[in-house]
C-alpha atoms as a PDB file:
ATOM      1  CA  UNK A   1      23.684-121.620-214.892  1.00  0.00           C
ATOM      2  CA  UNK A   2      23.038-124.925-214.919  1.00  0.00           C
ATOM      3  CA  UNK A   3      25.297-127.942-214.572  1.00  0.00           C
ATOM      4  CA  UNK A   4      25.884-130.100-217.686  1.00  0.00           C
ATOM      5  CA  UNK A   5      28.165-132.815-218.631  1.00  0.00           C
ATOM      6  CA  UNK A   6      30.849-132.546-221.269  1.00  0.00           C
ATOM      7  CA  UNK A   7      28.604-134.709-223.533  1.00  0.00           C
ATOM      8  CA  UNK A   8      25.544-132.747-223.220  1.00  0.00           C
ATOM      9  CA  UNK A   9      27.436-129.725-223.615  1.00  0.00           C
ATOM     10  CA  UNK A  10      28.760-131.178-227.036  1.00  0.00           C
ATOM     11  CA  UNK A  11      25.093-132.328-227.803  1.00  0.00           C
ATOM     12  CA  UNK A  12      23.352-128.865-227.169  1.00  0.00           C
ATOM     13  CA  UNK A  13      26.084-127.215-229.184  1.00  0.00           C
ATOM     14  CA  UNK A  14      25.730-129.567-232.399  1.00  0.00           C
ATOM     15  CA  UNK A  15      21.987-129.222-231.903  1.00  0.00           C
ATOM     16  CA  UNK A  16      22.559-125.296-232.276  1.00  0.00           C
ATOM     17  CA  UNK A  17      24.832-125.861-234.819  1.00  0.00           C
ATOM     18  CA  UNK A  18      22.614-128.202-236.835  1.00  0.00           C
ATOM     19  CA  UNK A  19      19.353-125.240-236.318  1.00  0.00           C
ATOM     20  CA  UNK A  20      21.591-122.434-237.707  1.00  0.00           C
ATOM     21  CA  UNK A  21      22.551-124.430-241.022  1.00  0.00           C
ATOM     22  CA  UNK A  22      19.035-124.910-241.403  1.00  0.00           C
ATOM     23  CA  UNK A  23      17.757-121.440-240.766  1.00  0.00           C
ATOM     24  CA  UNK A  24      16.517-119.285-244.193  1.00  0.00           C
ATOM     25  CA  UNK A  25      19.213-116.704-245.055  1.00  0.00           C
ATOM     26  CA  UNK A  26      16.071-114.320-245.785  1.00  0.00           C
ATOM     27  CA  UNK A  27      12.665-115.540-243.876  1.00  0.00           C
ATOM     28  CA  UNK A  28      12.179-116.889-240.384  1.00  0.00           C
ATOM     29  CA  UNK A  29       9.321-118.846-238.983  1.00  0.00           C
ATOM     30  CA  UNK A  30       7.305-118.100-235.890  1.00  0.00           C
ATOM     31  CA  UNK A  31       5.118-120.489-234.528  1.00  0.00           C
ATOM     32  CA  UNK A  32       2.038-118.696-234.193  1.00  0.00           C
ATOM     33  CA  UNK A  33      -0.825-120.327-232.792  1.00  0.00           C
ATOM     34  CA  UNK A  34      -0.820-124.212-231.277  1.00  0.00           C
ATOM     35  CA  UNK A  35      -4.207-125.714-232.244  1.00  0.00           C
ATOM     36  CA  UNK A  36      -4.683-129.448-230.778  1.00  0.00           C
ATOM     37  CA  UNK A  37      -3.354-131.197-233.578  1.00  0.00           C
ATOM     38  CA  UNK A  38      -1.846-128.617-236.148  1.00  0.00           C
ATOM     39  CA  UNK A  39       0.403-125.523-236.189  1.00  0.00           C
ATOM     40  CA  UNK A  40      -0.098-121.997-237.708  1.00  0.00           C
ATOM     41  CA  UNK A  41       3.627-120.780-238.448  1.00  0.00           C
ATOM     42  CA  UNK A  42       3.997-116.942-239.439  1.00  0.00           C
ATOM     43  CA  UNK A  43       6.443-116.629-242.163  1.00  0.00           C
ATOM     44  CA  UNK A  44       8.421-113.247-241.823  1.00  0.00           C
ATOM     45  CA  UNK A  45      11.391-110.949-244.296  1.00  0.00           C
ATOM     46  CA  UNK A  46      13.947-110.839-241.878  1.00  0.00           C
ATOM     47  CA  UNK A  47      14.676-107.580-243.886  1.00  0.00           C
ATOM     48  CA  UNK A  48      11.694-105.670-243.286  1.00  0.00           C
ATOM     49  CA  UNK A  49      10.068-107.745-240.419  1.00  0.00           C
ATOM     50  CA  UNK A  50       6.700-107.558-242.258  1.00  0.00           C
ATOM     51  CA  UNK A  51       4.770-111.151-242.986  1.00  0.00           C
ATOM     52  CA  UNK A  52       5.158-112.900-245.858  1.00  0.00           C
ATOM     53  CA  UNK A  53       2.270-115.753-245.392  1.00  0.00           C
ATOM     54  CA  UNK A  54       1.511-118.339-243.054  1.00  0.00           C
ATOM     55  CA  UNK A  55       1.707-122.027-243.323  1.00  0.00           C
ATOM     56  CA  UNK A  56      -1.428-123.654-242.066  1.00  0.00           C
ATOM     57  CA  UNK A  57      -3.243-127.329-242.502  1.00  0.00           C
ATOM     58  CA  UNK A  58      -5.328-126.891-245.411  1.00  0.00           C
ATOM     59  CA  UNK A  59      -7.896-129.573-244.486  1.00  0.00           C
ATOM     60  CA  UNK A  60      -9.321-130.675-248.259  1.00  0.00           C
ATOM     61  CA  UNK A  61      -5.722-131.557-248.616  1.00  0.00           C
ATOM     62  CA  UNK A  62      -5.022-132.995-246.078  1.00  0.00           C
ATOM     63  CA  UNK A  63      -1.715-130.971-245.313  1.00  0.00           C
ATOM     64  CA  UNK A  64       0.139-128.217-244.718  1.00  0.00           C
ATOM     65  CA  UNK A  65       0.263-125.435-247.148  1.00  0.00           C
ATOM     66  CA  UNK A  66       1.583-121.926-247.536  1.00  0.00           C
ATOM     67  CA  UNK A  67      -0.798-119.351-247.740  1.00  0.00           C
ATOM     68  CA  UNK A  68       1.326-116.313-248.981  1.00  0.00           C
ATOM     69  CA  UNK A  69       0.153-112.068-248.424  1.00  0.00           C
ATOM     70  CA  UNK A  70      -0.689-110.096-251.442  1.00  0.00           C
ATOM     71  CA  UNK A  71       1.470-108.988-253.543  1.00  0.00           C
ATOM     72  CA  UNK A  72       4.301-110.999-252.555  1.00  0.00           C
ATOM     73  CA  UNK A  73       7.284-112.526-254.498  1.00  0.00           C
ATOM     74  CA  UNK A  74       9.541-115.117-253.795  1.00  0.00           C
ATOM     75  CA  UNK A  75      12.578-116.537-255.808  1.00  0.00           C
ATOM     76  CA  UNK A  76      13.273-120.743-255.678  1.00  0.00           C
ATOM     77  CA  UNK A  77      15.819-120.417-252.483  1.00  0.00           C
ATOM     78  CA  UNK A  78      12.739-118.770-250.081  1.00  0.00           C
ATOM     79  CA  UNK A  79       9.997-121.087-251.294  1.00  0.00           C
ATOM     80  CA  UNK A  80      12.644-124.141-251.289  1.00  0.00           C
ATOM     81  CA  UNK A  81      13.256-122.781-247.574  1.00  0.00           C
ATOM     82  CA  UNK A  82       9.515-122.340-247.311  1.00  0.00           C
ATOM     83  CA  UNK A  83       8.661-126.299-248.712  1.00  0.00           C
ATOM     84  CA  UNK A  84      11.689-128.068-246.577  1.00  0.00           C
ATOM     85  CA  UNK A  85       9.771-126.189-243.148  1.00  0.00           C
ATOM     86  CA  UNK A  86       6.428-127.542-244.450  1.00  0.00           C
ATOM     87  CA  UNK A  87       8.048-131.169-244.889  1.00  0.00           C
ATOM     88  CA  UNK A  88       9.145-131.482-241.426  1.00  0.00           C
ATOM     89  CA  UNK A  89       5.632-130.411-239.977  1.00  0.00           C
ATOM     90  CA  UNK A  90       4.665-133.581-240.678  1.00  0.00           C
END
């Protein structure tokens, strides 16, 4: 175990903190592949554990965008959850 200070102890527990309140109470994200300048991020049910989509740079737009499986639904709190992980790719 390593040896930390009381103020990086307080630190790495607000930074935990601070990841939980933004995790999605339905879908995670999974980095999946590290290109040299973009991300591919699996978007999963925590449910079922089956993908939902992936977010990937969509290069005629310049940006990141979600590119959800067939026959998928999603209500405004999982694609809020889904646009708020897209904005901090960035």
């Amino acid at each position: 175990m390593a040896n930390h200070t009381l103020a990086e102890e307080e630190r790495l527990d607000k930074e935990i903190n601070r990841k939980k309140q933004k995790m999605s109470e339905y879908i995670e994200f999974r980095l999946l592949e590290q290109k040299p300048k973009t991300q591919v991020i699996e978007v999963m049910s925590k449910l079922y554990r089956s993908r939902l989509g992936i977010i990937m740079w969509f290069g005629k737009w310049r940006q990141y965008a979600f590119f959800p499986e067939p026959e998928t639904v999603f209500n405004k709190e999982c694609l809020n959850d889904i646009q708020s992980y897209i904005a901090k790719l960035r």
